[in-house]
C-alpha atoms as a PDB file:
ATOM      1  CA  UNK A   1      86.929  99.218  92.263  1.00  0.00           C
ATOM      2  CA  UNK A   2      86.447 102.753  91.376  1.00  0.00           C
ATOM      3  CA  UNK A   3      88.639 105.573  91.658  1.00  0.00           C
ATOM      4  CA  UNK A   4      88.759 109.230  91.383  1.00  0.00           C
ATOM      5  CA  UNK A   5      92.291 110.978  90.485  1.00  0.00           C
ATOM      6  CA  UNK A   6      92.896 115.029  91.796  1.00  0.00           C
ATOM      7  CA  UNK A   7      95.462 116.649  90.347  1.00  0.00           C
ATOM      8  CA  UNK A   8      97.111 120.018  91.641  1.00  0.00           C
ATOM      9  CA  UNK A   9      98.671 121.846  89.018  1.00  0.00           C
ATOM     10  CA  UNK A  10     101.579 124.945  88.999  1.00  0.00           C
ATOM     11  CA  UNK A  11     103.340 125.588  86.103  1.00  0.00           C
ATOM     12  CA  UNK A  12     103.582 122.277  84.842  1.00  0.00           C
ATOM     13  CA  UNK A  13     103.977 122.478  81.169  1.00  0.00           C
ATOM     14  CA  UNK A  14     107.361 120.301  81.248  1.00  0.00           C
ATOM     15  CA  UNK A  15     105.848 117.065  83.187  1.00  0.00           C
ATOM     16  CA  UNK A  16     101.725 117.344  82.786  1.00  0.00           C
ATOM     17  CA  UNK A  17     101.263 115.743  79.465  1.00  0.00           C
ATOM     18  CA  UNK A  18     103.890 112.860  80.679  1.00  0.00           C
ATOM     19  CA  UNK A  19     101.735 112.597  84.086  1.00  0.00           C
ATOM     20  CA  UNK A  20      98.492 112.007  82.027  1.00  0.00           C
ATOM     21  CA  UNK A  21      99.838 109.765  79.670  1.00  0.00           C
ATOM     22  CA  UNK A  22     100.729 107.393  81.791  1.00  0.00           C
ATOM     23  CA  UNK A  23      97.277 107.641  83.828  1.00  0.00           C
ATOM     24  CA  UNK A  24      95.383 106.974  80.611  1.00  0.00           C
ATOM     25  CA  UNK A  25      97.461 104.411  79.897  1.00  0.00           C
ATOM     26  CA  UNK A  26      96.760 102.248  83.207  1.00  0.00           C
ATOM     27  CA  UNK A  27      95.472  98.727  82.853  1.00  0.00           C
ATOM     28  CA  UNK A  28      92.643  99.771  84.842  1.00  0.00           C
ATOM     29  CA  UNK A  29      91.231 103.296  84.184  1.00  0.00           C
ATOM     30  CA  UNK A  30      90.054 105.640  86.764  1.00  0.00           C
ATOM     31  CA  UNK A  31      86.328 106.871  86.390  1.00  0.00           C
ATOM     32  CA  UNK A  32      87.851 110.690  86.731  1.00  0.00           C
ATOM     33  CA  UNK A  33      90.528 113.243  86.819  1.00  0.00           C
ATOM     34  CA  UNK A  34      90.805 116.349  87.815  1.00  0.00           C
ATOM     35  CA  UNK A  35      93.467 118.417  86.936  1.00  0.00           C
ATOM     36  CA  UNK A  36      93.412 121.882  89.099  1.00  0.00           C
ATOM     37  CA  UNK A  37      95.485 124.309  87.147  1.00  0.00           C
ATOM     38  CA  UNK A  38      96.557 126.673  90.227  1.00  0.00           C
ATOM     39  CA  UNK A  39      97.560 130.034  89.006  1.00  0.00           C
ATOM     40  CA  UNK A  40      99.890 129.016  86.434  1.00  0.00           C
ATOM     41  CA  UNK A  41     101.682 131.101  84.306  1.00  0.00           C
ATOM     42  CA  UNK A  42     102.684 128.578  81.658  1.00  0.00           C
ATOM     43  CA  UNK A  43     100.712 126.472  79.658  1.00  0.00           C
ATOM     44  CA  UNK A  44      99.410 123.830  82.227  1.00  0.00           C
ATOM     45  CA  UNK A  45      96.011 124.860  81.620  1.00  0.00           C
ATOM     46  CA  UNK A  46      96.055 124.139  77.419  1.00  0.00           C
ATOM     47  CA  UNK A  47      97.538 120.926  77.878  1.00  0.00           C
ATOM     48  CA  UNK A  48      95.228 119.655  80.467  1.00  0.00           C
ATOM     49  CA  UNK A  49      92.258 121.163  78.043  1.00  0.00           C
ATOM     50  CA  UNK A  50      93.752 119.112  75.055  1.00  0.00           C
ATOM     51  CA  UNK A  51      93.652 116.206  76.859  1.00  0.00           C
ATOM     52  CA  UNK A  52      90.126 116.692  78.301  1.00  0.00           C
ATOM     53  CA  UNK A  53      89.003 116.889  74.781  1.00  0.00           C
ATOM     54  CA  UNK A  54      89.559 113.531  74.005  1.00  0.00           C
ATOM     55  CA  UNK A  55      89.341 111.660  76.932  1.00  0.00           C
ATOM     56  CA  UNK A  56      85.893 112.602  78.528  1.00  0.00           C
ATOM     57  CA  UNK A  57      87.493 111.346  82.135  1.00  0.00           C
ATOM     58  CA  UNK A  58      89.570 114.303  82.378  1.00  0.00           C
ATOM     59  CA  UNK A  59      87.906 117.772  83.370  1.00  0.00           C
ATOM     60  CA  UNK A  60      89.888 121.048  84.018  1.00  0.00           C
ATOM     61  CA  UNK A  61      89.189 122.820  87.202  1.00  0.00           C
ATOM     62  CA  UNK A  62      90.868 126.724  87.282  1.00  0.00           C
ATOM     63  CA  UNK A  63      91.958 128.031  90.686  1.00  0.00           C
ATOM     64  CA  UNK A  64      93.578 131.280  91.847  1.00  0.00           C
ATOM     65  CA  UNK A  65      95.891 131.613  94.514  1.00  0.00           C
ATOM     66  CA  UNK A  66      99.131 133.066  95.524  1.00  0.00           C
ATOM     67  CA  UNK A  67     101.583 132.377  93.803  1.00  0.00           C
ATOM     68  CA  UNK A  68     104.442 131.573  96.747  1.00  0.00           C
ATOM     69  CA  UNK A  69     105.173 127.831  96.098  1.00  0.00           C
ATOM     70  CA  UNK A  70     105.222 126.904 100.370  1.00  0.00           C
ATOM     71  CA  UNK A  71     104.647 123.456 101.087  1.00  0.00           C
ATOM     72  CA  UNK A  72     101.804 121.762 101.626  1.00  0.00           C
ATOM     73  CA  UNK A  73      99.202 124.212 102.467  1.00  0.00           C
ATOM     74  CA  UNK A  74      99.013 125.486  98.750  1.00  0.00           C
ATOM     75  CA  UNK A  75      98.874 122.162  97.011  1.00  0.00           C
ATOM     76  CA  UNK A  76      95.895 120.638  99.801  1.00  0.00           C
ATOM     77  CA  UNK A  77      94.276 124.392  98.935  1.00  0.00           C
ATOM     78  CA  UNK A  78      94.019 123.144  94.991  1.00  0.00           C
ATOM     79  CA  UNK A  79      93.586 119.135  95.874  1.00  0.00           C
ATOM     80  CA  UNK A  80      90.612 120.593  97.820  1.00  0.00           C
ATOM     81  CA  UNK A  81      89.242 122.910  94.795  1.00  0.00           C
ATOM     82  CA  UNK A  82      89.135 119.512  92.771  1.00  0.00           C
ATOM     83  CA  UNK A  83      87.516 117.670  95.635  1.00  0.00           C
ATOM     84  CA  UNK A  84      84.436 119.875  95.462  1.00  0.00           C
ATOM     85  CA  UNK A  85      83.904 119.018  91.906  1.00  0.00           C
ATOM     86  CA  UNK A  86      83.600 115.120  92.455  1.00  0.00           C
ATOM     87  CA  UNK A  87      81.173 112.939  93.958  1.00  0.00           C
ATOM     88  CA  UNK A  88      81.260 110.690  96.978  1.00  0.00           C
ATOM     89  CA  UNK A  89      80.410 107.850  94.063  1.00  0.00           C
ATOM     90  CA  UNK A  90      84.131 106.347  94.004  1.00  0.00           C
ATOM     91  CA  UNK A  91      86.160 103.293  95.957  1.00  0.00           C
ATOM     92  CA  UNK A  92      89.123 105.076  96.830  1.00  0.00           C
ATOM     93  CA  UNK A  93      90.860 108.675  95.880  1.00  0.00           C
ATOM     94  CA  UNK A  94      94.249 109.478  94.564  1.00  0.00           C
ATOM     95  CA  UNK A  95      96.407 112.981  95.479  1.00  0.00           C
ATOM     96  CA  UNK A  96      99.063 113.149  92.589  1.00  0.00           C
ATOM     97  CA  UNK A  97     101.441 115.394  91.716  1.00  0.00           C
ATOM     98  CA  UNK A  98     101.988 116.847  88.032  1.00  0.00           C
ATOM     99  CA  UNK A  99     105.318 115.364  87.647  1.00  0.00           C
ATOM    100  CA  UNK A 100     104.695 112.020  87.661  1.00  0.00           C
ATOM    101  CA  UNK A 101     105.004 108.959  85.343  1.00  0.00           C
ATOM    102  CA  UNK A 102     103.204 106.249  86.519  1.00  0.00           C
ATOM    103  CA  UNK A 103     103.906 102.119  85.374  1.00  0.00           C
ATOM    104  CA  UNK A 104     101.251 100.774  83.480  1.00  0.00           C
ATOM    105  CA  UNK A 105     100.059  98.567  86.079  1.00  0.00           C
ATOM    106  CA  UNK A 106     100.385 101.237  89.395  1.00  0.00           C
ATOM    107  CA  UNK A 107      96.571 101.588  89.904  1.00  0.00           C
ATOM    108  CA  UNK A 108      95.169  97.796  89.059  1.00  0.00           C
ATOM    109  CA  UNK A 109      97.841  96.622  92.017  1.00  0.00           C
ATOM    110  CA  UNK A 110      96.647  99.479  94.256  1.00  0.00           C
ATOM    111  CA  UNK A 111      93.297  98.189  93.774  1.00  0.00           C
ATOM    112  CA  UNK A 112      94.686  94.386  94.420  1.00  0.00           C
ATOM    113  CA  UNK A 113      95.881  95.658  97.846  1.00  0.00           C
ATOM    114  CA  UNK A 114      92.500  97.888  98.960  1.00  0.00           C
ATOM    115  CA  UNK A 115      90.664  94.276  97.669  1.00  0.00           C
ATOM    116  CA  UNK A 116      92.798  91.793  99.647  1.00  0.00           C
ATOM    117  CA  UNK A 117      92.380  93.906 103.084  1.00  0.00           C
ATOM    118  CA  UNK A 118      89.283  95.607 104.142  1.00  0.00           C
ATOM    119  CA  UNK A 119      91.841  97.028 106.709  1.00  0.00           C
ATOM    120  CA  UNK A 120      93.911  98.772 104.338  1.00  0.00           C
ATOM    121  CA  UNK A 121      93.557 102.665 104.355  1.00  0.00           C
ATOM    122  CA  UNK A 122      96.132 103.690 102.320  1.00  0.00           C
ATOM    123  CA  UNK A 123      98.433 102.208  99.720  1.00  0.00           C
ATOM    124  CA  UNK A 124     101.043 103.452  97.428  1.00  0.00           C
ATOM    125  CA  UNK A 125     104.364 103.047  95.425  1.00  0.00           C
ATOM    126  CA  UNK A 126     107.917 104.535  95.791  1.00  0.00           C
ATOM    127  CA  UNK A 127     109.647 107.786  93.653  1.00  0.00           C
ATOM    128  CA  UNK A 128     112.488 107.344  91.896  1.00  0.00           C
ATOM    129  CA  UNK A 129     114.568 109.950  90.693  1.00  0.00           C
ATOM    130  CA  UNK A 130     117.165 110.289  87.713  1.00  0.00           C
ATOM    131  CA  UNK A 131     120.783 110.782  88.040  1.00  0.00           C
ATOM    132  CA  UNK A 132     123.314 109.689  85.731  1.00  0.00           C
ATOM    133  CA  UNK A 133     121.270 108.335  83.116  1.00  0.00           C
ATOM    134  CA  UNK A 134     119.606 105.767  86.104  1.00  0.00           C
ATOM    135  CA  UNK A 135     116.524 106.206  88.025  1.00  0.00           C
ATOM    136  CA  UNK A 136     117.196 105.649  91.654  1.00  0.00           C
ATOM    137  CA  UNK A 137     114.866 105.415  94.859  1.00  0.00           C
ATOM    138  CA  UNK A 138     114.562 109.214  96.162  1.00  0.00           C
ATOM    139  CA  UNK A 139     115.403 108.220  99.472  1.00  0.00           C
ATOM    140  CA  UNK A 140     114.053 111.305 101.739  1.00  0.00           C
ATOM    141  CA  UNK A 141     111.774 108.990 103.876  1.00  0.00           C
ATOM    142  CA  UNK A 142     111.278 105.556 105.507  1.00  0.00           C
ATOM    143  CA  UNK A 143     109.910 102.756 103.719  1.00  0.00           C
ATOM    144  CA  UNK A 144     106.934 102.270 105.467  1.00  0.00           C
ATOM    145  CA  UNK A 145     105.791 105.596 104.350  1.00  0.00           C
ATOM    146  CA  UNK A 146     103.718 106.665 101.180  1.00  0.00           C
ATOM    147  CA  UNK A 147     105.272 110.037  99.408  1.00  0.00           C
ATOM    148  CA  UNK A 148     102.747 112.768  99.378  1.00  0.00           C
ATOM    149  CA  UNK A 149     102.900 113.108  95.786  1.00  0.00           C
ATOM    150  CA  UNK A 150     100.932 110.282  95.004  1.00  0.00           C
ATOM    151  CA  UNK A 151      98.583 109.222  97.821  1.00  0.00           C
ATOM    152  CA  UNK A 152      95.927 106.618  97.127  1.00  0.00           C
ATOM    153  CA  UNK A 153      92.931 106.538 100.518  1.00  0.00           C
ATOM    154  CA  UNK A 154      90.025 104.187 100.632  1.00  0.00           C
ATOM    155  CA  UNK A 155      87.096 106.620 100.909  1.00  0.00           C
ATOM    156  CA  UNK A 156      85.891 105.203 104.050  1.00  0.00           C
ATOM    157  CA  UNK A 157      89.762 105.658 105.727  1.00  0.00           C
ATOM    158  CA  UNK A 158      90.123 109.262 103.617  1.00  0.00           C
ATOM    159  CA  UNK A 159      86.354 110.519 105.392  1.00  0.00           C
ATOM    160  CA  UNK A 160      87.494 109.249 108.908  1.00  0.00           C
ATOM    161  CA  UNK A 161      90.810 111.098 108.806  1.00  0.00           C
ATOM    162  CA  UNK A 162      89.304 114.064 107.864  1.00  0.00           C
ATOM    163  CA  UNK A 163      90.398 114.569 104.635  1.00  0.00           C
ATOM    164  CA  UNK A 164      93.596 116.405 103.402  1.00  0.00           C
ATOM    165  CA  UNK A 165      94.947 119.171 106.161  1.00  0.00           C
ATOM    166  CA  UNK A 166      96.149 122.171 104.118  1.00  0.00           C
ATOM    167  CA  UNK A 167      98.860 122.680 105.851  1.00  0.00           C
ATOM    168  CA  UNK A 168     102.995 121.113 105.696  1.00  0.00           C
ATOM    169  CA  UNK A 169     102.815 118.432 107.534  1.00  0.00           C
ATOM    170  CA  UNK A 170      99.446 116.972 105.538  1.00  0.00           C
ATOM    171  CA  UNK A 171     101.945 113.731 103.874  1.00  0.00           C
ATOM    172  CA  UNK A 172     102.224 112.905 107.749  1.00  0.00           C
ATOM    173  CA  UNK A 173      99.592 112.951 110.003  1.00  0.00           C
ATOM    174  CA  UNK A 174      97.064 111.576 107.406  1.00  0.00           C
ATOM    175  CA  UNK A 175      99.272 108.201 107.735  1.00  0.00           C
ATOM    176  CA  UNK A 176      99.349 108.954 111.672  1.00  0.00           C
ATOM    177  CA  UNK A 177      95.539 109.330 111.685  1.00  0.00           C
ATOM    178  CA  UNK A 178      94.841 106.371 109.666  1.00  0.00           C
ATOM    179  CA  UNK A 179      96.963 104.575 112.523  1.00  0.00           C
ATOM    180  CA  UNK A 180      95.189 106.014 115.318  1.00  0.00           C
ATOM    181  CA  UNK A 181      91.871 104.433 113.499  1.00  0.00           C
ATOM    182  CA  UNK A 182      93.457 101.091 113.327  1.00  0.00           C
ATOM    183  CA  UNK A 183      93.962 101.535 109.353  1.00  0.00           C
ATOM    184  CA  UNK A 184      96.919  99.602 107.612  1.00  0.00           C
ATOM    185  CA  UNK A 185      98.885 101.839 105.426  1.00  0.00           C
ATOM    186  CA  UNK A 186     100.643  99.996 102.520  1.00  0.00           C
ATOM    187  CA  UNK A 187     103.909 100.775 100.408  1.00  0.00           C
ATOM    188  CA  UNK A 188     104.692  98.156  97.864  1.00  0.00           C
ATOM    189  CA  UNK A 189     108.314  98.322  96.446  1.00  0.00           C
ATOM    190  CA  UNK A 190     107.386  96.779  93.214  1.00  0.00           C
ATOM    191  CA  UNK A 191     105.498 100.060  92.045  1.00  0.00           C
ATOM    192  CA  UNK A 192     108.379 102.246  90.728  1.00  0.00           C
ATOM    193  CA  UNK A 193     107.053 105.650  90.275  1.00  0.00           C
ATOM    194  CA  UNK A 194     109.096 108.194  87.711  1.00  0.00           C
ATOM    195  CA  UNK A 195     110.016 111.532  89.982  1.00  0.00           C
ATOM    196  CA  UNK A 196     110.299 114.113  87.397  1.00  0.00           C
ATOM    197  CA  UNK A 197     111.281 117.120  89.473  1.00  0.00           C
ATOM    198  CA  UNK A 198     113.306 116.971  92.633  1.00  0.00           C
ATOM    199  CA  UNK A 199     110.831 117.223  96.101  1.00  0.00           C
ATOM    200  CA  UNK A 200     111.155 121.118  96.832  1.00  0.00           C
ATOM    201  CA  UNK A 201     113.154 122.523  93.904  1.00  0.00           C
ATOM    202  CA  UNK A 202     109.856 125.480  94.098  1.00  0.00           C
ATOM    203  CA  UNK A 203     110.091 126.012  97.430  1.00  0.00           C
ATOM    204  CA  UNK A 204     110.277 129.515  98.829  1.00  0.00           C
ATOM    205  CA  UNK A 205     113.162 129.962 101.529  1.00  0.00           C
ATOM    206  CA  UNK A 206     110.767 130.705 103.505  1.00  0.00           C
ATOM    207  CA  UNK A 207     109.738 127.465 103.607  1.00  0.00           C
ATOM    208  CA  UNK A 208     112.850 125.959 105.380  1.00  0.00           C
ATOM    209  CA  UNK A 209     111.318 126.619 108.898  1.00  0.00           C
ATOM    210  CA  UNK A 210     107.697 124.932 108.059  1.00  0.00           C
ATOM    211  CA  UNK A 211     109.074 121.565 108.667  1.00  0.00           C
ATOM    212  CA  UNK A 212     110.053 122.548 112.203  1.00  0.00           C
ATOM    213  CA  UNK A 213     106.150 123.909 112.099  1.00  0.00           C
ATOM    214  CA  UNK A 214     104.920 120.665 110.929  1.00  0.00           C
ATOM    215  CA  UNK A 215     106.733 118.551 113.267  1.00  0.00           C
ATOM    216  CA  UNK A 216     105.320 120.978 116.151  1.00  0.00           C
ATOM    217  CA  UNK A 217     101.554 120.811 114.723  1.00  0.00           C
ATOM    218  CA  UNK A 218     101.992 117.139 114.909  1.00  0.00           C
ATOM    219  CA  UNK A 219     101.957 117.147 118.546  1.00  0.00           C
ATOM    220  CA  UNK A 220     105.546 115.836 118.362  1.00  0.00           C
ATOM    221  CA  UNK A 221     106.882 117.690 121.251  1.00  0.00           C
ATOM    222  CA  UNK A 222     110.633 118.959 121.255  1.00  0.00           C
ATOM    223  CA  UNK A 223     112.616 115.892 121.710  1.00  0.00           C
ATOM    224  CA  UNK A 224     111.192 113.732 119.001  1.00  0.00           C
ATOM    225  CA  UNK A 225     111.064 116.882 116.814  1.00  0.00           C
ATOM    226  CA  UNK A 226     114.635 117.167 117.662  1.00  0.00           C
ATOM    227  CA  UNK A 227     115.836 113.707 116.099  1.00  0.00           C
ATOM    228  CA  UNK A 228     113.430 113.870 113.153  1.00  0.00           C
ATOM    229  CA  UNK A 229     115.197 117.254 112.519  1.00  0.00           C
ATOM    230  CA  UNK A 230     118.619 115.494 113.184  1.00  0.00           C
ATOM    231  CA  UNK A 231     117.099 112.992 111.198  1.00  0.00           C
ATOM    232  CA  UNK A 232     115.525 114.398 107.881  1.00  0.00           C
ATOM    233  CA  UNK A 233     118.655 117.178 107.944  1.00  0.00           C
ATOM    234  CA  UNK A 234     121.459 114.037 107.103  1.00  0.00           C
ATOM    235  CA  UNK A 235     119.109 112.858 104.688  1.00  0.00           C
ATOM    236  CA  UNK A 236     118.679 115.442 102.377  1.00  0.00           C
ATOM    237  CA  UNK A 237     122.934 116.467 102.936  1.00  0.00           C
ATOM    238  CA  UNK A 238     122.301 119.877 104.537  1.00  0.00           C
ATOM    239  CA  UNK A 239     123.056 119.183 108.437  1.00  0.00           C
ATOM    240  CA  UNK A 240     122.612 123.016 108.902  1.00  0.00           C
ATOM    241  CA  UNK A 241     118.765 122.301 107.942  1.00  0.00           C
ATOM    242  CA  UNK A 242     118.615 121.150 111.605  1.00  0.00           C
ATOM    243  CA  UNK A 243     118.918 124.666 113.583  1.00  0.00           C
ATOM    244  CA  UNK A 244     115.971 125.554 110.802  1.00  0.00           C
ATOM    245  CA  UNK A 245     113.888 123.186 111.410  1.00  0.00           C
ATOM    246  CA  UNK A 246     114.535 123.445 115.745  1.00  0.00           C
ATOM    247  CA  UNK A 247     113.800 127.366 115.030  1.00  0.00           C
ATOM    248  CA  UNK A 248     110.330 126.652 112.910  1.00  0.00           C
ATOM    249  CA  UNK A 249     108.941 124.293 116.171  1.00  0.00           C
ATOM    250  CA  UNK A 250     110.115 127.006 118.360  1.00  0.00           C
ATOM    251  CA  UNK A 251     108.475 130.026 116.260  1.00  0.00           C
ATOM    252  CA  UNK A 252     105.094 127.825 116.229  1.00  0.00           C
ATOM    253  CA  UNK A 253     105.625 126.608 119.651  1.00  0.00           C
ATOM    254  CA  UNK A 254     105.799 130.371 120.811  1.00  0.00           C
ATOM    255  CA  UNK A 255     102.971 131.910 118.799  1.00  0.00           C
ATOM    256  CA  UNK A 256     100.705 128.935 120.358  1.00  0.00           C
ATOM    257  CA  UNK A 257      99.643 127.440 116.840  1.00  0.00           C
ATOM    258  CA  UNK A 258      96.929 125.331 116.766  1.00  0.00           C
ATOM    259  CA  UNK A 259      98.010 121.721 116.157  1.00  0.00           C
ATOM    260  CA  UNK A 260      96.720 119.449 113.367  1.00  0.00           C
ATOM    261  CA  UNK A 261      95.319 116.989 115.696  1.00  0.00           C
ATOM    262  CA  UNK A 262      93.290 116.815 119.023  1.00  0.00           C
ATOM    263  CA  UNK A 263      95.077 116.153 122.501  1.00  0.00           C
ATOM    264  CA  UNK A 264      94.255 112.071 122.185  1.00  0.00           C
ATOM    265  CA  UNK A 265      95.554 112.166 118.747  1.00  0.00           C
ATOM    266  CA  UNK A 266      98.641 113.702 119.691  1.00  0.00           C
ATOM    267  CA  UNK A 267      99.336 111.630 122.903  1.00  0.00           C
ATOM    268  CA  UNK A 268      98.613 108.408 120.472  1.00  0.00           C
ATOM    269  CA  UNK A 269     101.217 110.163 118.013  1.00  0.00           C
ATOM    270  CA  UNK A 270     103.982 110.719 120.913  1.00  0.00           C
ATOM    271  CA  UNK A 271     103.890 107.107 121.947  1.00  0.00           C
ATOM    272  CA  UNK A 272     103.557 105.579 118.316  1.00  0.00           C
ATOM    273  CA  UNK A 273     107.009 107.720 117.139  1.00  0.00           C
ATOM    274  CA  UNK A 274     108.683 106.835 120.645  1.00  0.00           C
ATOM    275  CA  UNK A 275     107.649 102.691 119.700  1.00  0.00           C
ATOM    276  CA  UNK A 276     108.755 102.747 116.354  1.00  0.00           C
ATOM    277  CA  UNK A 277     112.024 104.780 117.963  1.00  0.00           C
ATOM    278  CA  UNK A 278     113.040 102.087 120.438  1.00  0.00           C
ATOM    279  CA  UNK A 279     112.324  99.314 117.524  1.00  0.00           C
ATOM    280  CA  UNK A 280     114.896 100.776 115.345  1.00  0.00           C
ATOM    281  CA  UNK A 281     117.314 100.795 118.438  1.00  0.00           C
ATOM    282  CA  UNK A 282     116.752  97.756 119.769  1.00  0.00           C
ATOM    283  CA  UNK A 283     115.301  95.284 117.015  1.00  0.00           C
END
């Protein structure tokens, strides 16, 4: 199978070259990557350039944006940019982050699951994170969910979805969509991927009330909103997160924000985060 690799890029110096070392390294190669250097200030863009001049896969795209790191919107904005660069000639597309080492064989099993189920829309691995000298699962979401910063869609499942929303919530609701079109998303625990950066350490503080946002342009409605809040706040440690989040749905909810999603999709959303709810509770 052949795949296609976008990478968005801020200020990335530390972590790029690791992140494409371990991409050209992969038992089975992707066809292309783009690297989409987004306003950095740093040398992101001459390390990607070194590496596009000898590998002939890897082409630099330059973007320019503001520079306020909020989540999700920006980084869709530059996955995007890259997006319009490629054609439609691939198997399935990869979203990954710039902070990433990869194991050798990440992408050849990827391709082992899209092969062995026609059904399967989405696949990918789990982050681990270092502490103490260890790497360790970053535990900030359910196993049965892919991390946004490496996201690997089967191009029929990635065109049906409607590609990447720029907007925080994107990590989400393209794994709720792929549901709501009967595709399987995949997580296999074997795939160990290196987390170089903690999830967030850029984040403007602005950006603690766009979860509540997210959860609101999901169609989630208040009381499932309310225990993912609960939920996501004991998670990361920071309880007080909650009242954040609860004010972001309510700032959205009052200024009438368009959702992500269309009525059907949210009603199908509502009833699929209520089932998996109740199994949780009750086995």
């Amino acid at each position: 199978m052949k795949y296609y690799i976008i990478i968005p890029a801020h200020n990335e110096e530390s972590f790029l070259s690791l992140t494409l070392q371990s991409i050209i390294e992969q038992t089975i190669l992707p066809s292309k990557i783009v690297v989409v250097n987004d306003n950095s200030t740093d040398k992101t863009a001459e390390i990607a350039s070194a590496f596009a001049e000898n590998n002939p896969t890897i082409t630099l795209v330059n973007k320019t944006s503001e520079a306020i790191h909020l989540p999700g919107s920006k980084v869709i904005q530059a996955f995007n940019k890259g997006l319009e660069t490629v054609d439609d000639d691939y198997d399935f597309i990869v979203k990954a982050d710039a902070d990433l080492i990869f194991p050798k064989n990440y992408f050849e099993t990827i391709i082992n699951h899209f092969k062995s189920d026609d059904k399967t829309g989405m696949v990918g691995g789990f982050a681990y994170i270092e502490k103490n000298n260890d790497w360790i699962l970053e535990n900030l979401t359910d196993k049965d969910h892919i991390r946004g910063a490496f996201k690997a869609y089967r191009k029929e499942t990635f065109k049906q979805i409607g590609g990447l929303k720029p907007a925080m919530g994107w990590d989400t609701v393209d794994e709720l969509l792929c549901k709501f079109y009967n595709w399987k998303v995949v997580t296999d625990q074997s795939l160990q991927v290196k987390h170089l950066k903690p999830t967030g350490a850029n984040y403007n503080k602005t950006a603690r009330y766009k979860q509540g946002e997210a959860f609101y342009s999901l169609g989630y409605g208040f009381f499932i909103t309310a225990i993912a809040s609960a939920k996501l706040a004991m998670m990361k440690k920071k309880p007080l997160l909650f009242l954040d989040y609860i004010n972001g749905f309510w700032k959205a909810k009052s200024a009438k924000k368009p959702l992500l999603v269309s009525d059907e999709q949210a009603r199908f959303i509502r009833n699929y985060r209520w089932k998996k709810m109740k199994e949780k509770l009750f086995g």
